[in-house]
Protein backbone atom coordinates (compact mmCIF):
# COMPACT_ATOMS: atom_id res chain seq x y z
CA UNK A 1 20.31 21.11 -21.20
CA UNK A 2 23.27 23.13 -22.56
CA UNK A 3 21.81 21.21 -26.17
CA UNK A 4 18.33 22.86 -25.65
CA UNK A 5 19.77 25.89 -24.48
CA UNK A 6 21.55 26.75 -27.88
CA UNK A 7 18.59 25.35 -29.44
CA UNK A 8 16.25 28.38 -28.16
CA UNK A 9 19.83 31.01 -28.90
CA UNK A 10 19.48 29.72 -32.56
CA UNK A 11 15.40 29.48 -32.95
CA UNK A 12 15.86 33.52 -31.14
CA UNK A 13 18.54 34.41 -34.02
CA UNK A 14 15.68 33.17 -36.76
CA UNK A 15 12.78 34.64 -36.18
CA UNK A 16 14.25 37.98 -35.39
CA UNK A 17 13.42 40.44 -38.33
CA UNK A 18 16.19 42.95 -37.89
CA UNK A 19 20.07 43.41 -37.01
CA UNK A 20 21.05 46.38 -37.36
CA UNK A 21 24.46 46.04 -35.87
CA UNK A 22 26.01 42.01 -35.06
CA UNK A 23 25.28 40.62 -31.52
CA UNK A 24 27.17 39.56 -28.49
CA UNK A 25 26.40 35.83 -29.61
CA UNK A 26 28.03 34.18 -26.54
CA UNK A 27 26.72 36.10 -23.84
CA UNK A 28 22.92 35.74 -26.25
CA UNK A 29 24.18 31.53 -25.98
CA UNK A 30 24.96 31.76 -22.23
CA UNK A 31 21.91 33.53 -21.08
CA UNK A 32 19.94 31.05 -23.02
CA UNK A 33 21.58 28.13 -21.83
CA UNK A 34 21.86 29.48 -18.20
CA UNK A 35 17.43 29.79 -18.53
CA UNK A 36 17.40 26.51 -19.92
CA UNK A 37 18.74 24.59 -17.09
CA UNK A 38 17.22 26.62 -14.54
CA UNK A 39 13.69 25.81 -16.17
CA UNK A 40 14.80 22.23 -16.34
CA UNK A 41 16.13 21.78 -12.61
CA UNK A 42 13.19 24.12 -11.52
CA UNK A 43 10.45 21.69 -12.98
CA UNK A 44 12.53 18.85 -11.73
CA UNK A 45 12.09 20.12 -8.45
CA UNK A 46 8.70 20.53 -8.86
CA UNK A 47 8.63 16.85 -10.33
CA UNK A 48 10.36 15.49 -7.23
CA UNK A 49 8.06 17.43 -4.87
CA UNK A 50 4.57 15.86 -6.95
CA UNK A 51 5.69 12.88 -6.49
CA UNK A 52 5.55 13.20 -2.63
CA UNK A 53 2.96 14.70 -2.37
CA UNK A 54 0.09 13.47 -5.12
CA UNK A 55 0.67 10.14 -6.67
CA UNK A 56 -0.41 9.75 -10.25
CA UNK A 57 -1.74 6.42 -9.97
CA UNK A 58 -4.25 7.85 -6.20
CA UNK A 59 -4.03 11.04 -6.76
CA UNK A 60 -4.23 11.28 -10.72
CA UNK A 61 -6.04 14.48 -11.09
CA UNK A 62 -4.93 16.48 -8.30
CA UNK A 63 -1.49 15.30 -9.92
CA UNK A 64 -2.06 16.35 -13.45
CA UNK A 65 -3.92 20.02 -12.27
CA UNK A 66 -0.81 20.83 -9.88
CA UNK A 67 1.73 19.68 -12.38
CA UNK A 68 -0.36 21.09 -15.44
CA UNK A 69 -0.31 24.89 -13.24
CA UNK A 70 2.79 25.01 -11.55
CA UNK A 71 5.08 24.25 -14.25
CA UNK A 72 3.80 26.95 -16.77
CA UNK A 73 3.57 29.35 -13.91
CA UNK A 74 7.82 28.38 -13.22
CA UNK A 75 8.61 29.18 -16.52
CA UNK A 76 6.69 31.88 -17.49
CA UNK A 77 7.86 33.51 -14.15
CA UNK A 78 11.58 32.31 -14.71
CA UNK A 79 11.82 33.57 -18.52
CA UNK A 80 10.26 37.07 -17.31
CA UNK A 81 12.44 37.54 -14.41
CA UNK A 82 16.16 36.33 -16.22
CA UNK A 83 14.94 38.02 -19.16
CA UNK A 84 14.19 41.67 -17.32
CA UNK A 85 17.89 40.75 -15.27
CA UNK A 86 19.29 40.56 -18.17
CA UNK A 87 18.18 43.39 -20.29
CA UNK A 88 18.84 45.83 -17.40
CA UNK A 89 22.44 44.22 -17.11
CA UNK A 90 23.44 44.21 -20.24
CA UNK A 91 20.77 46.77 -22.47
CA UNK A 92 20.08 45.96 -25.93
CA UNK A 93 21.30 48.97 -27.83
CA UNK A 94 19.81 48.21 -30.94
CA UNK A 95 16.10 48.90 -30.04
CA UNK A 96 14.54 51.48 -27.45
CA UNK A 97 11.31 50.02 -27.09
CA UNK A 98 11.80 48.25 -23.20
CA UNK A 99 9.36 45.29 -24.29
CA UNK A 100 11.68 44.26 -27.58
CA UNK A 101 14.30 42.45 -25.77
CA UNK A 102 11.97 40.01 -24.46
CA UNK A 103 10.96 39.17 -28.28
CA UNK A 104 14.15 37.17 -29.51
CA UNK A 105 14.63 34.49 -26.80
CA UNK A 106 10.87 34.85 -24.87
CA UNK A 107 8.59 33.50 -27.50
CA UNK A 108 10.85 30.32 -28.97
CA UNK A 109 11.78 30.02 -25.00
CA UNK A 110 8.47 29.44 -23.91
CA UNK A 111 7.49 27.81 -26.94
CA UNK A 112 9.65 25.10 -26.41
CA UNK A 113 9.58 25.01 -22.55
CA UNK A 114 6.00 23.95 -23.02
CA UNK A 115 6.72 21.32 -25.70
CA UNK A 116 8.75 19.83 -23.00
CA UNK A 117 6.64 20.64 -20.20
CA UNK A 118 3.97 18.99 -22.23
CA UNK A 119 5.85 15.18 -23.21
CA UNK A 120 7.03 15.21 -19.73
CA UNK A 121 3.56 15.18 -18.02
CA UNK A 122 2.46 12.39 -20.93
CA UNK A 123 5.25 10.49 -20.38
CA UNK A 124 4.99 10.36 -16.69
CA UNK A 125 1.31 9.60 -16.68
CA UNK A 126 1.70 7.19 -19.20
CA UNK A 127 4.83 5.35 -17.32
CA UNK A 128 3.02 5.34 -14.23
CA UNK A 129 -0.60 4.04 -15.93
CA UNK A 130 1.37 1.14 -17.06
CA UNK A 131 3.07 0.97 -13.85
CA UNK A 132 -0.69 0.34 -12.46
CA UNK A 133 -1.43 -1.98 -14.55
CA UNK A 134 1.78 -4.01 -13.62
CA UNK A 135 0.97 -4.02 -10.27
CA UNK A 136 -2.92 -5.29 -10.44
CA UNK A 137 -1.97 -7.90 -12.24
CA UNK A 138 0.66 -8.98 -10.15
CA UNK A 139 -1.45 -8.51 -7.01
CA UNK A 140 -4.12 -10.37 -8.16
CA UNK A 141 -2.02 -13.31 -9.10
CA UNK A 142 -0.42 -12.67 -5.33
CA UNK A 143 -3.85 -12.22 -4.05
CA UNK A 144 -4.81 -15.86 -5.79
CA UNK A 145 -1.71 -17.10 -4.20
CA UNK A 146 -2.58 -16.02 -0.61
CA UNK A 147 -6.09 -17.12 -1.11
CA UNK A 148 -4.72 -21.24 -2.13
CA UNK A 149 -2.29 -20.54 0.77
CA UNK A 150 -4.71 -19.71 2.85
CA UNK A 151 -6.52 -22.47 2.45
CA UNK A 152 -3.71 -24.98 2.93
CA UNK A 153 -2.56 -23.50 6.39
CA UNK A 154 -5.94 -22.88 7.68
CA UNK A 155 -7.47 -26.22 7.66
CA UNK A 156 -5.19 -28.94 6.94
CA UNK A 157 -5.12 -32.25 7.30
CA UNK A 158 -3.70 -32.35 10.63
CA UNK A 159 -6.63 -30.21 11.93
CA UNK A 160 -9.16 -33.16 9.92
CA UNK A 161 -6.99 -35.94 11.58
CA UNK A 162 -7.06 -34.82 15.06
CA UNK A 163 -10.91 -34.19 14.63
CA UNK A 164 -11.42 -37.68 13.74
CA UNK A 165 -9.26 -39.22 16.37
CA UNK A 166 -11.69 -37.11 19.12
CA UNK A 167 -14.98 -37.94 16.98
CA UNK A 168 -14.12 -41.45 17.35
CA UNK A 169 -13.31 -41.35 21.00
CA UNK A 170 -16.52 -39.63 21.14
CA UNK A 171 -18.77 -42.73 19.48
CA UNK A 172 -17.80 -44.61 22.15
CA UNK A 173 -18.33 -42.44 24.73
CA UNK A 174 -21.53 -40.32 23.55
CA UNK A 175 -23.36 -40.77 20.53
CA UNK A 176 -25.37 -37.65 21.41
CA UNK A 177 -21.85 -35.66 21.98
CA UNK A 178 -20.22 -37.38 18.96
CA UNK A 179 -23.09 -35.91 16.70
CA UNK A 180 -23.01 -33.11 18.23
CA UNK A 181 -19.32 -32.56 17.43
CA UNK A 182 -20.08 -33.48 13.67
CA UNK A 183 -22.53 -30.72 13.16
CA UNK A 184 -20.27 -28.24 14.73
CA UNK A 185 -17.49 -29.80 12.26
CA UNK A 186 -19.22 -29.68 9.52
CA UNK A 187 -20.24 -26.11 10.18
CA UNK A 188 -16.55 -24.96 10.50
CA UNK A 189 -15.74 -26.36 7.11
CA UNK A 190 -19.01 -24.97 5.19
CA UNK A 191 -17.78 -21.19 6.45
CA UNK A 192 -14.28 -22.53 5.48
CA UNK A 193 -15.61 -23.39 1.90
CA UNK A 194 -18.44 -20.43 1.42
CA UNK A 195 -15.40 -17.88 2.03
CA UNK A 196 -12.63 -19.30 0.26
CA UNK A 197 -13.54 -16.30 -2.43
CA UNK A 198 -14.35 -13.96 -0.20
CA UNK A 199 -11.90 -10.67 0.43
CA UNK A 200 -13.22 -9.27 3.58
CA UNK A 201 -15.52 -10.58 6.13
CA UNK A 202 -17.45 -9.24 9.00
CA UNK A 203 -15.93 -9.25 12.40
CA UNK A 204 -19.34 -10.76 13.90
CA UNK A 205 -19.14 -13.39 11.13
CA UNK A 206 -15.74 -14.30 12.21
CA UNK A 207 -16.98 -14.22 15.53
CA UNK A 208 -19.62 -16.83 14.59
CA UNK A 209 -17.39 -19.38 12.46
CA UNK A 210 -14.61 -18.80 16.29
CA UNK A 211 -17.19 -20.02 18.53
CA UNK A 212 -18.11 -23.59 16.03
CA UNK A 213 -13.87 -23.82 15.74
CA UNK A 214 -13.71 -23.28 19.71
CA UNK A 215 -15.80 -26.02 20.45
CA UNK A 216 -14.03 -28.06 18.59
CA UNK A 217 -11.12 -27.13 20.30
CA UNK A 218 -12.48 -27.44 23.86
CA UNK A 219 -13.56 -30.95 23.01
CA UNK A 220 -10.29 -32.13 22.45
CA UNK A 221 -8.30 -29.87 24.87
CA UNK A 222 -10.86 -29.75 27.66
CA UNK A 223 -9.81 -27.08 30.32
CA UNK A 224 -6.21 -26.80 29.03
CA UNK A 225 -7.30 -24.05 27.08
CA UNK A 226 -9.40 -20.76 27.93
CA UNK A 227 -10.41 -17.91 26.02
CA UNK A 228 -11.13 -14.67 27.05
CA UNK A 229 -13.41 -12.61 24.55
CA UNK A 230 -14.54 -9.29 24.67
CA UNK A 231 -15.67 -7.31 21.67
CA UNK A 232 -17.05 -3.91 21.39
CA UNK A 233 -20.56 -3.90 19.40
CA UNK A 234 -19.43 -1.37 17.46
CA UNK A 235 -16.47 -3.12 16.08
CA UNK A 236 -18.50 -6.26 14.85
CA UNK A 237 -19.92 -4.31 11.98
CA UNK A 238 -16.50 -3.51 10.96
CA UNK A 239 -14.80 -6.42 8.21
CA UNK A 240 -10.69 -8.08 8.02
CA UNK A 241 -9.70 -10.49 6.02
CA UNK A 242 -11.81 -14.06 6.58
CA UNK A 243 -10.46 -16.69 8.81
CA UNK A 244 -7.35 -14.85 10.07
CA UNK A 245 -9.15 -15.23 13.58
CA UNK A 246 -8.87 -18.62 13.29
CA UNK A 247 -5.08 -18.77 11.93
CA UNK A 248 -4.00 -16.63 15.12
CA UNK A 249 -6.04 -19.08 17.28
CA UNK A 250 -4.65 -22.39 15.42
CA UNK A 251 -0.85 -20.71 15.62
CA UNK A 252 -1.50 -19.81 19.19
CA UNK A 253 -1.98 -23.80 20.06
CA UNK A 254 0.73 -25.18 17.67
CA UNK A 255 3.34 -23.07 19.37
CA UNK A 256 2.96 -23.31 23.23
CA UNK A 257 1.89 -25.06 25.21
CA UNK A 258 -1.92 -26.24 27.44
CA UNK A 259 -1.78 -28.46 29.78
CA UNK A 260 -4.26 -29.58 32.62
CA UNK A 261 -0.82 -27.84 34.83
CA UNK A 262 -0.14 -25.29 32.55
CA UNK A 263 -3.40 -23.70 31.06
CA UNK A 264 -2.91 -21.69 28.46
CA UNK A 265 -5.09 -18.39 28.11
CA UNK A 266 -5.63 -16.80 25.20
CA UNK A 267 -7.38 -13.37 25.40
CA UNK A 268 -9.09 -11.87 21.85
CA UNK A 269 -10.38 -8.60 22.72
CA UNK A 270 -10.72 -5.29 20.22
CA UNK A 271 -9.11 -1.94 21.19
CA UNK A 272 -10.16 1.13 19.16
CA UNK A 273 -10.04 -0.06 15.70
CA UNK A 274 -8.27 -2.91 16.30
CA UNK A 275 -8.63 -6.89 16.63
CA UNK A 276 -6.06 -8.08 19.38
CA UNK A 277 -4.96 -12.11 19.64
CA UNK A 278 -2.80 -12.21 22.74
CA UNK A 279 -1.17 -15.43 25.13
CA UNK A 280 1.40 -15.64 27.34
CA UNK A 281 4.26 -17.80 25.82
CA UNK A 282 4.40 -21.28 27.05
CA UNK A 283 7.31 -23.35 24.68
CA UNK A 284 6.09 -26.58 24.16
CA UNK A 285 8.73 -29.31 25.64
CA UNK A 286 8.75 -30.84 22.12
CA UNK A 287 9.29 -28.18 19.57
CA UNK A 288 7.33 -27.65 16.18
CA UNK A 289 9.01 -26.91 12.88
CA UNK A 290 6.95 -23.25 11.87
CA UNK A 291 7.47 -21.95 8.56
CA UNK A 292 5.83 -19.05 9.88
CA UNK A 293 3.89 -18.81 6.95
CA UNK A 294 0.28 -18.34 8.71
CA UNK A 295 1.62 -14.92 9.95
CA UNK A 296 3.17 -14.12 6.90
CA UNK A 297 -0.23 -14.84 5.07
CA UNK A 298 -1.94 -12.71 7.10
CA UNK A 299 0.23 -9.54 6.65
CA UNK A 300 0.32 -10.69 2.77
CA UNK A 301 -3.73 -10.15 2.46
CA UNK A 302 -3.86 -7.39 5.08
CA UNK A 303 -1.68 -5.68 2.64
CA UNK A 304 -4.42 -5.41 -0.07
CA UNK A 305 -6.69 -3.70 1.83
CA UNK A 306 -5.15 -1.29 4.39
CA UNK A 307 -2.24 0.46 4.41
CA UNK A 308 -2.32 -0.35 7.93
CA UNK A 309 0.13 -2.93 9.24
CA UNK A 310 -0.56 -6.01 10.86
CA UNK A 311 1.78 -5.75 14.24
CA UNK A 312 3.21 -8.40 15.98
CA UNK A 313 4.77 -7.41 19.42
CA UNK A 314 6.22 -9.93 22.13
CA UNK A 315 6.69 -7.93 25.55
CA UNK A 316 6.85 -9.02 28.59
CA UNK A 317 6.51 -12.72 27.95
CA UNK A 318 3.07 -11.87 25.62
CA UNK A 319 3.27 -12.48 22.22
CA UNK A 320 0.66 -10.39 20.82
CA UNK A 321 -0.82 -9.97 17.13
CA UNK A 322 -3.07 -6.81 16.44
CA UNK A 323 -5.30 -7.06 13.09
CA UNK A 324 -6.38 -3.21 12.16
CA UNK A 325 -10.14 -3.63 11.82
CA UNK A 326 -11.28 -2.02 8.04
CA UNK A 327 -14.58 0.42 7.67
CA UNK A 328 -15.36 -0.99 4.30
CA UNK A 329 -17.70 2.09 2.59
């Protein structure tokens, strides 16, 4: 600052065409430098405040008019009023005309305040541009990651091994049942295979793929599990991310426990704008190893398309998981 300051004190001394008697030149370097760093904290400030307010990767044009007005206005403002201060302070006795004290230090001032002004702005859309373009790469390649993730939590081959163990129970029970229980399997992985590429699904849909997975379910647990749904019409047009239904169901299951003398009840109900998976917690007598990765998934994808959060509340003995429901325009 104090660099530029005696930069502007020397361009002044220059381009001024007459002397007739020598100069104060320190108190000519000290008002100079005092303007420069109160132009260059002021548009700091101003910086600092943009950046809170407009983002230049959202908000790029609201960004670059603000910044493009406010700045010139701080400095042109700035220079007038110092400059005024400090010709009524300390006179210039060489000239009588009131507007020639404002010619030495004004013009080169605001000459190179806007050079400044000007790399500034480029270099701070410029940083921030390749900023963006940082951080779309990296969250599609984190996007591709939950996606394979996804996958390998959501149907695994624990789910395709218990299935088969009830199918062939089933044979030998009910052929009728048994290919009954096929179709309904066979449904569950199509949706699970048509979607793997998908980003965000509609809640009916979901709704749709729950009821082929619940059957499934029901089959092998028979009344140790019930399921309370109730969704609003008007939320089934609205999309989340695909199979995270499921996931909440699956993790529901794997972590308590259902039993013909301990039901377990798990309610999925929407409230407002919101998806709601809750149960009452039941700890299984023989514990699971989680990674907890399901949940983390979820909030992981979520992430990409809200700037709502995924919550995840346990009160009262409910654990409770509430997916904000997107209006995708």
């Amino acid at each position: 600052m104090i660099a530029v300051g005696i930069l502007i004190a020397l361009l002044a001394e220059l381009i001024r065409p007459d002397r007739p008697e020598p100069d104060n030149y320190f108190i000519k370097f000290l008002l100079s430098i005092i303007m420069t760093i109160m132009l260059w904290e002021g548009n700091l400030r101003i910086d600092h405040w943009l950046n809170n307010k407009y983002s230049w990767i959202k908000d790029t044009r609201k960004r670059l008019f603000m910044q493009s007005v406010l700045s010139p206005l701080l400095t042109l403002v700035t220079l007038f009023l110092l400059l005024s201060f400090a010709h009524l302070i300390l006179g210039h006795p060489d000239n009588d005309d009131p507007r020639r004290p404002f010619d030495p230090l004004f013009i080169p001032g605001l000459s190179i305040a806007f050079l400044i002004i000007t790399i500034d702005i480029s270099y701070q859309f410029l940083k921030f541009w390749k900023q963006s373009i940082v951080e779309l790469e990296k969250m599609k390649t984190e996007n591709a990651n939950a996606q394979l993730l996804n996958l390998k939590n959501q149907l695994n081959p624990h789910f395709l091994f218990n299935n088969l163990s009830v199918l062939t129970s089933l044979v030998y029970k009910s052929q009728d049942k048994a290919v009954e229980f096929i179709n309904e399997l066979s449904k569950v992985y199509r949706y699970s295979i048509e979607n793997k590429n998908v980003e965000l699904g509609l809640l009916k849909d979901e709704l749709i793929f729950l009821d082929h997975y619940l059957y499934l379910l029901k089959i092998r647990f028979n009344d140790n599990l019930i399921f309370n749904i109730n969704i609003d019409e008007n939320n089934k047009n609205q999309y989340l991310p695909p199979m995270c239904l499921q996931m909440l169901v699956e993790n529901t299951i794997q972590h308590n426990e259902s039993s013909q003398l301990n039901p377990l009840t798990v309610s999925i109900y929407t409230e407002q704008n919101n998806l709601i998976v809750e149960n009452p917690i039941q700890p299984r007598t023989d514990q699971v190893n989680s990674s907890k990765m399901g949940l983390t998934n979820i909030q992981s994808r979520y992430s990409f398309f809200s700037d709502d959060k995924v919550k995840i509340t346990t009160d009262n003995n409910i654990f409770k998981v509430t997916l904000p429901l997107i209006s995708r325009l």
